[in-house]
C-alpha atoms as a PDB file:
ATOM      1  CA  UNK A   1      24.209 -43.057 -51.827  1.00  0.00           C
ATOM      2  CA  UNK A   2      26.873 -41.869 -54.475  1.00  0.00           C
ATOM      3  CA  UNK A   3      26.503 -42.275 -57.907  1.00  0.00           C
ATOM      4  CA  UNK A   4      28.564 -45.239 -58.541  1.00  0.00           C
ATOM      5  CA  UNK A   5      27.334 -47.178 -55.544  1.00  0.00           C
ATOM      6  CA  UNK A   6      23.765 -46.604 -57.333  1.00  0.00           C
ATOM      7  CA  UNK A   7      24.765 -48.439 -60.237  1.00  0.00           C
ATOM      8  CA  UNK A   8      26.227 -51.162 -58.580  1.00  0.00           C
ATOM      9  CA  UNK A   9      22.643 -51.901 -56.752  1.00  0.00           C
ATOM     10  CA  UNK A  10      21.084 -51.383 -59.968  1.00  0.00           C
ATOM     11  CA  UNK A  11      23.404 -53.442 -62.142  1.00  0.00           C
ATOM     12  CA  UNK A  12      23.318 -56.565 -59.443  1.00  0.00           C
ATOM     13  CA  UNK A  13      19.796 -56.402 -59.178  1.00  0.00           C
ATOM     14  CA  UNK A  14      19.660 -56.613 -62.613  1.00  0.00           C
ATOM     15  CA  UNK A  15      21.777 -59.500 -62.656  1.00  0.00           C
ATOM     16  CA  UNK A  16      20.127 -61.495 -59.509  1.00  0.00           C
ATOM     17  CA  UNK A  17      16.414 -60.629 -59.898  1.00  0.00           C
ATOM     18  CA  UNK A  18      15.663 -62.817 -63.210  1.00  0.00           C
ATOM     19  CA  UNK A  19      16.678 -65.708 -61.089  1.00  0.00           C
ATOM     20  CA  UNK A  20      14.581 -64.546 -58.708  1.00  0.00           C
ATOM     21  CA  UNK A  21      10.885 -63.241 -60.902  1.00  0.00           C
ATOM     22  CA  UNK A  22       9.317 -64.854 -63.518  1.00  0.00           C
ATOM     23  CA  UNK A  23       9.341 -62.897 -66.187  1.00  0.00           C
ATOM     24  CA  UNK A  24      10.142 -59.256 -67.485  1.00  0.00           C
ATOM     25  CA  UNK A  25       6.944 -57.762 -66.106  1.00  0.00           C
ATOM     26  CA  UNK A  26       7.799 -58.501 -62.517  1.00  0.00           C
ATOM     27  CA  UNK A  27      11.334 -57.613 -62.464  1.00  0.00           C
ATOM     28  CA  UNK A  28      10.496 -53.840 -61.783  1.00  0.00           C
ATOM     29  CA  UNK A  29       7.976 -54.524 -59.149  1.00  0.00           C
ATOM     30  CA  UNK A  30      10.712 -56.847 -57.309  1.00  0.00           C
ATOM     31  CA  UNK A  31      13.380 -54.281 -57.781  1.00  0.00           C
ATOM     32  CA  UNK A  32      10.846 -51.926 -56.626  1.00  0.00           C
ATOM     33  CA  UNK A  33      10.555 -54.482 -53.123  1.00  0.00           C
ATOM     34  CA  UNK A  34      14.434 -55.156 -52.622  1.00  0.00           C
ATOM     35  CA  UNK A  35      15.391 -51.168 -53.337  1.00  0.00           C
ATOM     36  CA  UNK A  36      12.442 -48.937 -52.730  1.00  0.00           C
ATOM     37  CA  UNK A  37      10.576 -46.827 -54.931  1.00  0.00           C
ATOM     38  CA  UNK A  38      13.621 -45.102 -55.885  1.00  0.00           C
ATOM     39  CA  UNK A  39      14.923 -47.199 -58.384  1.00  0.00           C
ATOM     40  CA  UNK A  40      11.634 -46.803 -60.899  1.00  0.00           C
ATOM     41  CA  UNK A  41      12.034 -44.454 -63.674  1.00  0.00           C
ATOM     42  CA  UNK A  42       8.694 -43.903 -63.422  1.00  0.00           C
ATOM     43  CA  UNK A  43       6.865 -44.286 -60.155  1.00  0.00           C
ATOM     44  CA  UNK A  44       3.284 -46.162 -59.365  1.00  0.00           C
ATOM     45  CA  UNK A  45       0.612 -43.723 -60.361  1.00  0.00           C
ATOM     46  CA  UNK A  46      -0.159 -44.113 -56.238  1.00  0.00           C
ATOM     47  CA  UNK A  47      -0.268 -41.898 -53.038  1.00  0.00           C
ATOM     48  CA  UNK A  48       1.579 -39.025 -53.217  1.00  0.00           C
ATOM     49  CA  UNK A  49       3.380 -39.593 -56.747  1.00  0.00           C
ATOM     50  CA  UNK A  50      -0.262 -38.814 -58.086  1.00  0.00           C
ATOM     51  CA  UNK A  51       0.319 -35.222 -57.137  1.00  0.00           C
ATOM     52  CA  UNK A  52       3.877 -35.699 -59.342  1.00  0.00           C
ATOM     53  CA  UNK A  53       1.887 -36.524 -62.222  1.00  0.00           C
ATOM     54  CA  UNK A  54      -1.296 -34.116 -61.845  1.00  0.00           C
ATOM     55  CA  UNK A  55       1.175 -30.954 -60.905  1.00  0.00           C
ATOM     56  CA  UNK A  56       3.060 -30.098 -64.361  1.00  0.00           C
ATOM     57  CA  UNK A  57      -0.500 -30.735 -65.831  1.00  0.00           C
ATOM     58  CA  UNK A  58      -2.292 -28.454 -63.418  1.00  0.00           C
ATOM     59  CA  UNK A  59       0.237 -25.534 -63.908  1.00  0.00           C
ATOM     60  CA  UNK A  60       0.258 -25.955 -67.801  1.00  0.00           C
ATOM     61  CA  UNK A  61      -3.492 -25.711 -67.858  1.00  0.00           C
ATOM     62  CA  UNK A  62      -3.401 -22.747 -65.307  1.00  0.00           C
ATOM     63  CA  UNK A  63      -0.662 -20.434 -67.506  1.00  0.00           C
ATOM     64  CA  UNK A  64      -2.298 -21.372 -70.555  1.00  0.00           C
ATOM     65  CA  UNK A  65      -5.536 -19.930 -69.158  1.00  0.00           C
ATOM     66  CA  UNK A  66      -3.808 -16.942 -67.464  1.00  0.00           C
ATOM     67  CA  UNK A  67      -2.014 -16.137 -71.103  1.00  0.00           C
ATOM     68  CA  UNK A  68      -5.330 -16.231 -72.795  1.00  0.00           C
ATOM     69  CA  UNK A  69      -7.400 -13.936 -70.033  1.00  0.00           C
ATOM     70  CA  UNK A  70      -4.556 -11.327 -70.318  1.00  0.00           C
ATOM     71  CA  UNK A  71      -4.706 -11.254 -74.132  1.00  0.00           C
ATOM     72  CA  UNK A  72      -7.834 -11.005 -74.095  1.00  0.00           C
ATOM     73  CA  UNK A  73      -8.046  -8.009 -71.227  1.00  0.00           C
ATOM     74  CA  UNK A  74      -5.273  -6.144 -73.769  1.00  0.00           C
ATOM     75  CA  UNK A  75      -7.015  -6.735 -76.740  1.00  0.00           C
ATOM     76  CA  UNK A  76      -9.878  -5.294 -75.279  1.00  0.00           C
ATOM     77  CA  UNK A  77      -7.997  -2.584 -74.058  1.00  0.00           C
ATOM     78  CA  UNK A  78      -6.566  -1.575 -77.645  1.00  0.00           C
ATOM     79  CA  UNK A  79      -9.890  -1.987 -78.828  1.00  0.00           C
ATOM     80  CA  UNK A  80     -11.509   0.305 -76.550  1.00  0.00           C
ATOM     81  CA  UNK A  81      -8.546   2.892 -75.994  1.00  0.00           C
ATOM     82  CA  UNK A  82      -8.576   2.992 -80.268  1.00  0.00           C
ATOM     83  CA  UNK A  83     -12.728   3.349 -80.440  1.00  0.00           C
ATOM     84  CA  UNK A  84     -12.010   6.561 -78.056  1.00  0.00           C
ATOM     85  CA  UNK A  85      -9.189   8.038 -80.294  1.00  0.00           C
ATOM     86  CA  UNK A  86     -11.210   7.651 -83.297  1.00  0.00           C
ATOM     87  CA  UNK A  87     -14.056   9.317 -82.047  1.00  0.00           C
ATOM     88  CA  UNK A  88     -12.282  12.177 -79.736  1.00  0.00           C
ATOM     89  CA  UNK A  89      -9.449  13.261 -82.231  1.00  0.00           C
ATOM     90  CA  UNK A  90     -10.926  15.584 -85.549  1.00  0.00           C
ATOM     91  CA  UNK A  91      -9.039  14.650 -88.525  1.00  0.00           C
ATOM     92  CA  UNK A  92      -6.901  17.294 -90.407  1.00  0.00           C
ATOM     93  CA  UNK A  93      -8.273  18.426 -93.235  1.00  0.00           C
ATOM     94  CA  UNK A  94      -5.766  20.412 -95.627  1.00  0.00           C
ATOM     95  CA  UNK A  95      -7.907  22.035 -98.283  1.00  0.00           C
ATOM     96  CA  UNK A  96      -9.173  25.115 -99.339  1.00  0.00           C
ATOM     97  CA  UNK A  97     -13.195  25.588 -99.594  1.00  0.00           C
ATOM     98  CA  UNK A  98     -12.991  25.837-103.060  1.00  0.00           C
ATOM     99  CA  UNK A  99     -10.927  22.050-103.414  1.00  0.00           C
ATOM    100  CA  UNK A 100     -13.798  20.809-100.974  1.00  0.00           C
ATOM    101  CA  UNK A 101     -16.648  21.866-103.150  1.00  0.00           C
ATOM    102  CA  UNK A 102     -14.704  20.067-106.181  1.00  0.00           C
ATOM    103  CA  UNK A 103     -14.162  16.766-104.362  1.00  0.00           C
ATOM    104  CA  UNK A 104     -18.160  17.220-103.670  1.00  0.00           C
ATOM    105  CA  UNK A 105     -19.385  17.395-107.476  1.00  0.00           C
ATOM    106  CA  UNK A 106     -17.004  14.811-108.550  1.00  0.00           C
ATOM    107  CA  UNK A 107     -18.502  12.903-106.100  1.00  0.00           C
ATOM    108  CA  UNK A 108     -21.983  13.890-106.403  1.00  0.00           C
ATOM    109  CA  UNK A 109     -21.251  13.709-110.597  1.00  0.00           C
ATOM    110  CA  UNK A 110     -21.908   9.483-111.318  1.00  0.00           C
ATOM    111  CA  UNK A 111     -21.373  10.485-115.280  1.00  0.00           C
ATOM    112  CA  UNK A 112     -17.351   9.263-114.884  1.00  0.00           C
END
């Protein structure tokens, strides 16, 4: 069906089915009889449009979760990769033995 033959349906059933229903909330379900599920902009929640619904949901959910596991997993991995550093790797010290034992006393000295 092209485009502008689609608007004609809509348009005369738009124009036809008042006669036809009662009111406003039974146009779309007669539209929905005359034309087919097609014409809804939003199907029944029913059959096999549920799985239309649930789906976006599902996969939002699902990358949310994979997102946080794999932040996580790094995290941990920076954590533990940093705990190693720190522990393997001796820190340069750039001082004479005499500058040492004067950092010592001052800090040993609590009359400052």
């Amino acid at each position: 069906m092209r485009r502008h033959e689609f608007f004609v349906v809509v348009a005369s059933a738009l124009i036809v089915l008042p006669r036809r229903s009662a009111g406003a909330q039974q146009q779309p379900a007669a539209s929905a009889e005359v034309y087919g599920e097609k014409v809804r902009m939003a199907p029944k929640f029913a059959g096999f449009n549920r799985i239309g619904y649930l789906v976006p949901f599902v996969v939002i959910v699902a990358a949310a979760l994979a997102a946080t596991y794999w932040i996580a997993r790094s995290l941990q991995r920076q954590r533990a990769m940093a705990a190693t550093a720190a522990r393997t790797m001796p820190i340069p010290i750039h001082a004479t033995t005499e500058e040492l034992e004067r950092i010592d006393r001052a800090l040993k000295d609590d009359s400052r």
